[in-house]
N, C-alpha and C. Protein backbone atom coordinates (compact mmCIF):
# COMPACT_ATOMS: atom_id res chain seq x y z
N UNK A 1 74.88 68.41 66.38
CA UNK A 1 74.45 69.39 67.36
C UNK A 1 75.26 69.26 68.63
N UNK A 2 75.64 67.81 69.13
CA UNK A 2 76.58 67.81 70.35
C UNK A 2 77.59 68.31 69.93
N UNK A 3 78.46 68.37 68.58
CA UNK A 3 79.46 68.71 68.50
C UNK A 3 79.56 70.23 68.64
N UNK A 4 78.50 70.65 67.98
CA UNK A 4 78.88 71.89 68.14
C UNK A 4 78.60 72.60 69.75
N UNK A 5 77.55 71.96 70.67
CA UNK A 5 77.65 72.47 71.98
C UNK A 5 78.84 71.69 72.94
N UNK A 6 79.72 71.43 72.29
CA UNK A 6 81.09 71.18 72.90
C UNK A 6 81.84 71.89 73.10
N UNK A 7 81.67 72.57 71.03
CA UNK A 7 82.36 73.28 70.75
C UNK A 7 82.44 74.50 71.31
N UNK A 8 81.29 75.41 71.93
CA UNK A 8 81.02 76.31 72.64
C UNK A 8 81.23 75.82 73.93
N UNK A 9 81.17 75.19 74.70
CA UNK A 9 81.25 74.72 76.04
C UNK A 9 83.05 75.01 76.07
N UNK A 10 83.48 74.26 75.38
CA UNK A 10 85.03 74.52 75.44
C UNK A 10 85.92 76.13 74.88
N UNK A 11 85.06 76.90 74.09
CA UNK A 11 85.45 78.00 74.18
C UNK A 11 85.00 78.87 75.27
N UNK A 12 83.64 78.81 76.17
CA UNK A 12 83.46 79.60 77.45
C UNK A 12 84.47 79.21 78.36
N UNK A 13 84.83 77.75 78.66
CA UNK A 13 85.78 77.25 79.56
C UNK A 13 87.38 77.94 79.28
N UNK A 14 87.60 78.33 78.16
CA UNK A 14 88.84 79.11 77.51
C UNK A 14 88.64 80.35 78.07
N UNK A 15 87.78 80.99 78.04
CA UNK A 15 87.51 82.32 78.16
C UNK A 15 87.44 82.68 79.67
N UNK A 16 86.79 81.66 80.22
CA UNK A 16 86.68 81.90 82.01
C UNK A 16 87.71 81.53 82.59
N UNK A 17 88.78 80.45 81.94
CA UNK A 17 89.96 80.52 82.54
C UNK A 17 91.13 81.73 82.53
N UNK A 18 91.04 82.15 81.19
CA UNK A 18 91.59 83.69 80.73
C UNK A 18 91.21 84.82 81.39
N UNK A 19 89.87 85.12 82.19
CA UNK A 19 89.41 85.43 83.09
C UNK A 19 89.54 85.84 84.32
N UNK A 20 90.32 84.21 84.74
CA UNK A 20 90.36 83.79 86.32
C UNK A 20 91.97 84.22 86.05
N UNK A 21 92.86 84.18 85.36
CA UNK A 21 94.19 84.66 84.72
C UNK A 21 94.46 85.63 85.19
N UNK A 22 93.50 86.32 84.29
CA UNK A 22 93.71 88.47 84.66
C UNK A 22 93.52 88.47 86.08
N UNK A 23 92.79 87.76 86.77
CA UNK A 23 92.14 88.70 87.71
C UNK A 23 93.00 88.11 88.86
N UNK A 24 93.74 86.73 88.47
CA UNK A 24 94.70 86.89 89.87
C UNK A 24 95.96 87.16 89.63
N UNK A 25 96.16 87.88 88.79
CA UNK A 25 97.29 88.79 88.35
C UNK A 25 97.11 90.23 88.89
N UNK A 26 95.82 90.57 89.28
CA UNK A 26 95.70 91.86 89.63
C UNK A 26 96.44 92.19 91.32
N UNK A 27 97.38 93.05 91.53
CA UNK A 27 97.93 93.49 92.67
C UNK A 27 99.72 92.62 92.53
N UNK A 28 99.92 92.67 91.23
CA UNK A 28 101.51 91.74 90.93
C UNK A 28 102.12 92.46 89.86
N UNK A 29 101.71 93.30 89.59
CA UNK A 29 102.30 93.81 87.93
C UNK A 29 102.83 95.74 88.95
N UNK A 30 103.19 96.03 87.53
CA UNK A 30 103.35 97.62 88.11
C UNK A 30 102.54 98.11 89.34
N UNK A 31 101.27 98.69 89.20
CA UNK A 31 100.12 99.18 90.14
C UNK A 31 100.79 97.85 91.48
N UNK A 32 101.18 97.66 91.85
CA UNK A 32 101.22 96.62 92.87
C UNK A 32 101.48 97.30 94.44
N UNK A 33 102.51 98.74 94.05
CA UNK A 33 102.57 99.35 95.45
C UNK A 33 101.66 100.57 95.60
N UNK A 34 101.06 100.93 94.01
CA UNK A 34 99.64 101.70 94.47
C UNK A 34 98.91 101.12 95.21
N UNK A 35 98.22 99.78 94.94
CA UNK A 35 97.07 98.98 95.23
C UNK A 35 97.71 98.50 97.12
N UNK A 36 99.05 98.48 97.45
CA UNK A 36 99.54 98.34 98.51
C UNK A 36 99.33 99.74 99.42
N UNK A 37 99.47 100.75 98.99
CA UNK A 37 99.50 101.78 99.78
C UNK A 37 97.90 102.20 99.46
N UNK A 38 97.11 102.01 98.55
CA UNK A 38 95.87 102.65 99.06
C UNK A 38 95.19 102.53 100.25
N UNK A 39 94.07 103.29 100.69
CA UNK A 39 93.69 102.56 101.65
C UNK A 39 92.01 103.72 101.80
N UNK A 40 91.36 103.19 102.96
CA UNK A 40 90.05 103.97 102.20
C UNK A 40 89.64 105.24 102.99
N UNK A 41 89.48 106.25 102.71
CA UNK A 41 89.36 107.57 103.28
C UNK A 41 88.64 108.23 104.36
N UNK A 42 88.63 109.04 105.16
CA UNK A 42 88.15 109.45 106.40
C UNK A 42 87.28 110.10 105.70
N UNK A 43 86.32 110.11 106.87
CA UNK A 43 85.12 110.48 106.25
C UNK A 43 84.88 112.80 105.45
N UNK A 44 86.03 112.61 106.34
CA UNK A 44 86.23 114.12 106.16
C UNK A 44 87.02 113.79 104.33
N UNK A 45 87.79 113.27 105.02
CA UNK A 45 88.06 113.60 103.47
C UNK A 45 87.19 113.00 101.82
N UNK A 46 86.24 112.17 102.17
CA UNK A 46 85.09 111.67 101.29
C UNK A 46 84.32 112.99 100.95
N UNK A 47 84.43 113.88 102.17
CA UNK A 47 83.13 114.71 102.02
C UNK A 47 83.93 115.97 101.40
N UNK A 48 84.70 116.42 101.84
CA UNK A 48 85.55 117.07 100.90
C UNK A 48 85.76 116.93 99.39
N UNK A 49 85.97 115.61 98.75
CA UNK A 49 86.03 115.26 97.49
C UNK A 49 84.47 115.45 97.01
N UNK A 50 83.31 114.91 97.90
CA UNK A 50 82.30 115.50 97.42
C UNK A 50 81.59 116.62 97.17
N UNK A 51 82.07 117.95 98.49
CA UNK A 51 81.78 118.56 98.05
C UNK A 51 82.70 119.53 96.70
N UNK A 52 84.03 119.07 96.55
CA UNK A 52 84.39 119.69 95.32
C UNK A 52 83.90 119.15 93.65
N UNK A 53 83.84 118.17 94.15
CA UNK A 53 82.87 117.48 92.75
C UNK A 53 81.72 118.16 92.61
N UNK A 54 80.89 118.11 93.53
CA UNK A 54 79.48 119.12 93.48
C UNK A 54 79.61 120.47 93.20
N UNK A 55 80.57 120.99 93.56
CA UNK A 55 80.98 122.49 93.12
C UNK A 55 81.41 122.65 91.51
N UNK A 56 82.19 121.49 91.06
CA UNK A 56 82.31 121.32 89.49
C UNK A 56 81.44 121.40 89.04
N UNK A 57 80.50 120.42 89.12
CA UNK A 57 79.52 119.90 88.46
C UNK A 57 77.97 121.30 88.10
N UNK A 58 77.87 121.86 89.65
CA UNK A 58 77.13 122.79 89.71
C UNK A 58 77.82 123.74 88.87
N UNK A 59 79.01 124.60 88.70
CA UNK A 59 79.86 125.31 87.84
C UNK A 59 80.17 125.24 86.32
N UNK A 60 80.35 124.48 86.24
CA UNK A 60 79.88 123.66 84.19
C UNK A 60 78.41 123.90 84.02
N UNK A 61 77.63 123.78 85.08
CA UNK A 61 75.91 124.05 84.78
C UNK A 61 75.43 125.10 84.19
N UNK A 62 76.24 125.81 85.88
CA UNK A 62 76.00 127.68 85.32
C UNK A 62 76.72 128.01 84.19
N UNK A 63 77.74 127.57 83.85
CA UNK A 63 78.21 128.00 82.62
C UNK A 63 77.60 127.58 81.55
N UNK A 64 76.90 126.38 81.33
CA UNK A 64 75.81 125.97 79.95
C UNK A 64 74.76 127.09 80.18
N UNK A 65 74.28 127.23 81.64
CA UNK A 65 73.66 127.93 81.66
C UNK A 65 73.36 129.50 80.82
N UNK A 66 74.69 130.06 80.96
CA UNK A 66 74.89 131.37 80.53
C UNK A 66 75.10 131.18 78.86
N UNK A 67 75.92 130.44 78.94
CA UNK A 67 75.97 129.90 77.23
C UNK A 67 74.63 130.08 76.44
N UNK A 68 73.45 129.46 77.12
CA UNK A 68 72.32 128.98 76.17
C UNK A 68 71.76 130.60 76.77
N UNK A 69 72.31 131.31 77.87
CA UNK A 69 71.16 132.67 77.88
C UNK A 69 71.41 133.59 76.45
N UNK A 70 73.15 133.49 76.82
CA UNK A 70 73.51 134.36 75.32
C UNK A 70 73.20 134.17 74.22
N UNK A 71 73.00 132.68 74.18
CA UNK A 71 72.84 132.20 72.58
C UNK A 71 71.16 132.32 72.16
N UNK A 72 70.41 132.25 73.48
CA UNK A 72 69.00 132.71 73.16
C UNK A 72 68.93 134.46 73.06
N UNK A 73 69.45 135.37 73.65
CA UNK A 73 69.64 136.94 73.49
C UNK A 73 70.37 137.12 71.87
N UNK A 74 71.13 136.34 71.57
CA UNK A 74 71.78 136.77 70.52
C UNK A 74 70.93 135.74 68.95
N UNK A 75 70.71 135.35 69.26
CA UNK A 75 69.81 134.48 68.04
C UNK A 75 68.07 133.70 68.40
N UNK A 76 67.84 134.59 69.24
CA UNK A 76 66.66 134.77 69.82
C UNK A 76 65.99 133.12 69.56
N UNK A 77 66.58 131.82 70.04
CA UNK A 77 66.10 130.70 70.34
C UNK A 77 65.05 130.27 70.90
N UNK A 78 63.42 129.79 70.47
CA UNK A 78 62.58 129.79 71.27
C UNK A 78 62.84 128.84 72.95
């Protein structure tokens, strides 16, 4: 039984080092002068992206919307 909770102890320790690997590799590979030049947005422009997202989102609606009117007019769906 110890052997085998070794055996697991030493594969999480594999895995969290593989882990700690990726993640300080992140901002060194390609993406390196994206992640350099991002930076975080004015509030105008947050609200802008939100309200065009909300305008999508509301717009795909109305369109299921109309979808399911026709499809109830045309095959009379309770």
């Amino acid at each position: 039984m110890g052997f085998m909770l070794m055996g697991l102890v030493d594969r999480f320790q594999d895995i969290q080092e593989w882990i700690e690997d990726r993640v300080s590799q992140i901002g060194k590979g390609k993406y390196s002068r994206v992640l350099k030049m991002a930076r975080k947005p004015t509030s105008e422009e947050y609200i802008r992206v939100v309200e065009i997202t909300a305008f999508g989102i509301a717009l795909i609606g109305v369109i299921g919307f109309i979808i399911y009117l026709l499809m109830a007019v045309v095959f009379t769906v309770p």
